[in-house]
N, C-alpha and C. Protein backbone atom coordinates (compact mmCIF):
# COMPACT_ATOMS: atom_id res chain seq x y z
N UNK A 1 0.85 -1.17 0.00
CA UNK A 1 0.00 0.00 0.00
C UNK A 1 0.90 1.23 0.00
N UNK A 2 0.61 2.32 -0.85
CA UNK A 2 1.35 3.39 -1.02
C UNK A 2 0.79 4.35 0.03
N UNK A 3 1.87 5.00 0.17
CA UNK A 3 1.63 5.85 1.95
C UNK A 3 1.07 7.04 1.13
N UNK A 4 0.63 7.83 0.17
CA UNK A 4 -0.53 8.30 -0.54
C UNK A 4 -2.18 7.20 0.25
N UNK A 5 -2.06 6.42 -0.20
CA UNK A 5 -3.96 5.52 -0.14
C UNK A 5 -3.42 5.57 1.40
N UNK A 6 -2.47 5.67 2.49
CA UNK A 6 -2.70 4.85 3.42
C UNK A 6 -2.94 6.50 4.24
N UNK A 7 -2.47 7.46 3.63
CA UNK A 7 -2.53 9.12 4.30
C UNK A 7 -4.25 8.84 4.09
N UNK A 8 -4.83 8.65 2.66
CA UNK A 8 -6.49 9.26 2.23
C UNK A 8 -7.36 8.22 3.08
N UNK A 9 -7.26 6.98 3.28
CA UNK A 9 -7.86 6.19 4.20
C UNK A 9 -7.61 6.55 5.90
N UNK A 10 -6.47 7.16 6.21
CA UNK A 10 -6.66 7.60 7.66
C UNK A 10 -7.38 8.77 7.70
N UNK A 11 -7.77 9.33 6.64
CA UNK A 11 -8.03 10.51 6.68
C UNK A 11 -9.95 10.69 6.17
N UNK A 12 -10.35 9.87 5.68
CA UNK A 12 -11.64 9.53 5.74
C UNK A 12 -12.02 8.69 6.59
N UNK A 13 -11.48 7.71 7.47
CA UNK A 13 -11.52 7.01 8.93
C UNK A 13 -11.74 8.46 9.93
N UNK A 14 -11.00 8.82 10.07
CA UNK A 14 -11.22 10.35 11.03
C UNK A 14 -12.19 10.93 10.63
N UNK A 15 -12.91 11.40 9.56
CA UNK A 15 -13.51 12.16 9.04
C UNK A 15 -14.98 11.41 9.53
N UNK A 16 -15.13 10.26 8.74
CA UNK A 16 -16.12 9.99 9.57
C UNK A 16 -16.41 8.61 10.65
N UNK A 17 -15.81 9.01 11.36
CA UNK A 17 -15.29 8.77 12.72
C UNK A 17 -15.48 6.90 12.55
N UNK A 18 -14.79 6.85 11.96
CA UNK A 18 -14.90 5.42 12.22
C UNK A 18 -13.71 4.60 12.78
N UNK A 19 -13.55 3.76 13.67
CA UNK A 19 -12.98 2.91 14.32
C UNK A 19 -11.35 2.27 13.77
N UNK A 20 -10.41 2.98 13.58
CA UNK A 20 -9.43 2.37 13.55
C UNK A 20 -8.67 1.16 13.85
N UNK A 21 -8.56 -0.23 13.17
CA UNK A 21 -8.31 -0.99 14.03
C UNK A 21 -6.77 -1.57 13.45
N UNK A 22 -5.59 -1.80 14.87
CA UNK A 22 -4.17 -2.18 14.53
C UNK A 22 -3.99 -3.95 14.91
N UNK A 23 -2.88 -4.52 15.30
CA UNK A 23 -2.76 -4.76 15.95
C UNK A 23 -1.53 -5.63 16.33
N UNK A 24 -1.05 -6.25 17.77
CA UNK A 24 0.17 -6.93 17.92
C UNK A 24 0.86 -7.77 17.02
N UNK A 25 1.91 -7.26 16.21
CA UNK A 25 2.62 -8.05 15.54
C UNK A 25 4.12 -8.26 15.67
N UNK A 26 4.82 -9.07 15.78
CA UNK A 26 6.59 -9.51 15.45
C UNK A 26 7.18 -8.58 14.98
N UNK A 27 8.34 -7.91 15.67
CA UNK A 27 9.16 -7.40 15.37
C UNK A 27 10.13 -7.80 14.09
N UNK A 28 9.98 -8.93 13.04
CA UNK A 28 10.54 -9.13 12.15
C UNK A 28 10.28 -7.82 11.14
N UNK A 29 9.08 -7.81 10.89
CA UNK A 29 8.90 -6.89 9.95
C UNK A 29 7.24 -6.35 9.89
N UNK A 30 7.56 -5.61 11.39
CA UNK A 30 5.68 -5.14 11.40
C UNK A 30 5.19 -4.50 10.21
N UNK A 31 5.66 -3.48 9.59
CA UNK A 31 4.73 -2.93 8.55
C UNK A 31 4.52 -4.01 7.64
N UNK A 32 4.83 -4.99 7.42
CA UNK A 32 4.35 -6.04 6.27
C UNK A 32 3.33 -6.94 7.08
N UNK A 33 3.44 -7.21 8.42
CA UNK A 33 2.67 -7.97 9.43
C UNK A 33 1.29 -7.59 9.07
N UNK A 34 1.20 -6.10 9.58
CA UNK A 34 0.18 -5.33 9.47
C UNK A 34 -0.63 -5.18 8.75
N UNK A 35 0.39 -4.56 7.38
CA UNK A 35 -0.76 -4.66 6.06
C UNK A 35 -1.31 -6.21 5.76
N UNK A 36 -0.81 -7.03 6.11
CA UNK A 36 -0.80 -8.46 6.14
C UNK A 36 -2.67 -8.49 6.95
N UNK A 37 -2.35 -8.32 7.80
CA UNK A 37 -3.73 -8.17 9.10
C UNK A 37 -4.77 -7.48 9.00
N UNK A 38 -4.30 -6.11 7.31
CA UNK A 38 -5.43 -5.46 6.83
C UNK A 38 -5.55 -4.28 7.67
N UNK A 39 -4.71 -3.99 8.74
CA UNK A 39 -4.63 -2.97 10.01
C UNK A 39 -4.77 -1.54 9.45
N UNK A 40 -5.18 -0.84 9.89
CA UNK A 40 -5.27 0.95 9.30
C UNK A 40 -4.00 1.02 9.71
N UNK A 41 -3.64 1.51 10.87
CA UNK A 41 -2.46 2.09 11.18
C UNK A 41 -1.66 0.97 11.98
N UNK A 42 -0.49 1.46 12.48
CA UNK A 42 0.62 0.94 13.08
C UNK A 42 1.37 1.71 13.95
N UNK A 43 1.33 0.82 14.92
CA UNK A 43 2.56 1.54 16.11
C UNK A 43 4.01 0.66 16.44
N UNK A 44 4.82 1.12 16.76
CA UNK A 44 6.39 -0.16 16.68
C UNK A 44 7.05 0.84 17.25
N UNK A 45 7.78 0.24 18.35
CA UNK A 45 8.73 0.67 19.06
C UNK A 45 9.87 0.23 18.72
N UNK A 46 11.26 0.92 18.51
CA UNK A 46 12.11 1.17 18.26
C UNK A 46 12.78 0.33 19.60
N UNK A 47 12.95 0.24 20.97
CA UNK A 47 13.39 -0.18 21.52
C UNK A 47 12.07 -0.41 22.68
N UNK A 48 12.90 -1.61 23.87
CA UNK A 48 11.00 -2.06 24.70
C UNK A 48 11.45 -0.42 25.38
N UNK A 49 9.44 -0.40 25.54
CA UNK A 49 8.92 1.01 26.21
C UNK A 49 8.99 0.75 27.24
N UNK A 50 9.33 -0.52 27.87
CA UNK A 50 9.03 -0.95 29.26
C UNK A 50 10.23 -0.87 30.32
N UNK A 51 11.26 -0.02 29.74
CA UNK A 51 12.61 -0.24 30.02
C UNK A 51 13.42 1.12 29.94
N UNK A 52 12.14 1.76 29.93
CA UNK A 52 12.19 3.93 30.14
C UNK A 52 12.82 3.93 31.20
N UNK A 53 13.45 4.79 31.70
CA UNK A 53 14.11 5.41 32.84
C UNK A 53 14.24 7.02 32.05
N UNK A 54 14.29 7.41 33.64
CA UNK A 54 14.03 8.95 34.02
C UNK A 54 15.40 9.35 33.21
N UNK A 55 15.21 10.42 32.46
CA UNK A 55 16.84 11.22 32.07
C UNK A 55 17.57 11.87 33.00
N UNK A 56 19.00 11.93 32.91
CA UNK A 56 19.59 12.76 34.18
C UNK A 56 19.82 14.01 33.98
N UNK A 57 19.42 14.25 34.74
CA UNK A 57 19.50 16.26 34.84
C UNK A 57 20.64 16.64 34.18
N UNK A 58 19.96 17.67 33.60
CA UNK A 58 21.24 18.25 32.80
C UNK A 58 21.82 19.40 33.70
N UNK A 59 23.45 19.63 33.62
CA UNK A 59 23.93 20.72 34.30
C UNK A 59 23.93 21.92 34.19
């Protein structure tokens, strides 16, 4: 899917408010997972979120 159709489909989903749906896929290669699953959008973390710590003050 060309990120053109995938901008005009998030963008008539919002418009008239309809239900976005994603969901959990393998870090091999989520954006192919996804479109795979038929998903509107996608979220993927770059590294686990679960493993945040506070930044240290800057001087």
């Amino acid at each position: 899917m060309g990120s053109r159709s995938a901008i005009l489909r998030l963008l008539a989903a919002l418009h008239w408010g309809r239900v976005l749906i994603g969901s959990h896929v393998h870090s091999d290669d989520p954006l192919a997972a996804a479109q795979a699953d038929g998903a509107d959008v996608v979220q993927f973390f770059l590294g686990n979120p679960q493993s945040w710590k506070k930044p240290k003050p800057r001087d």
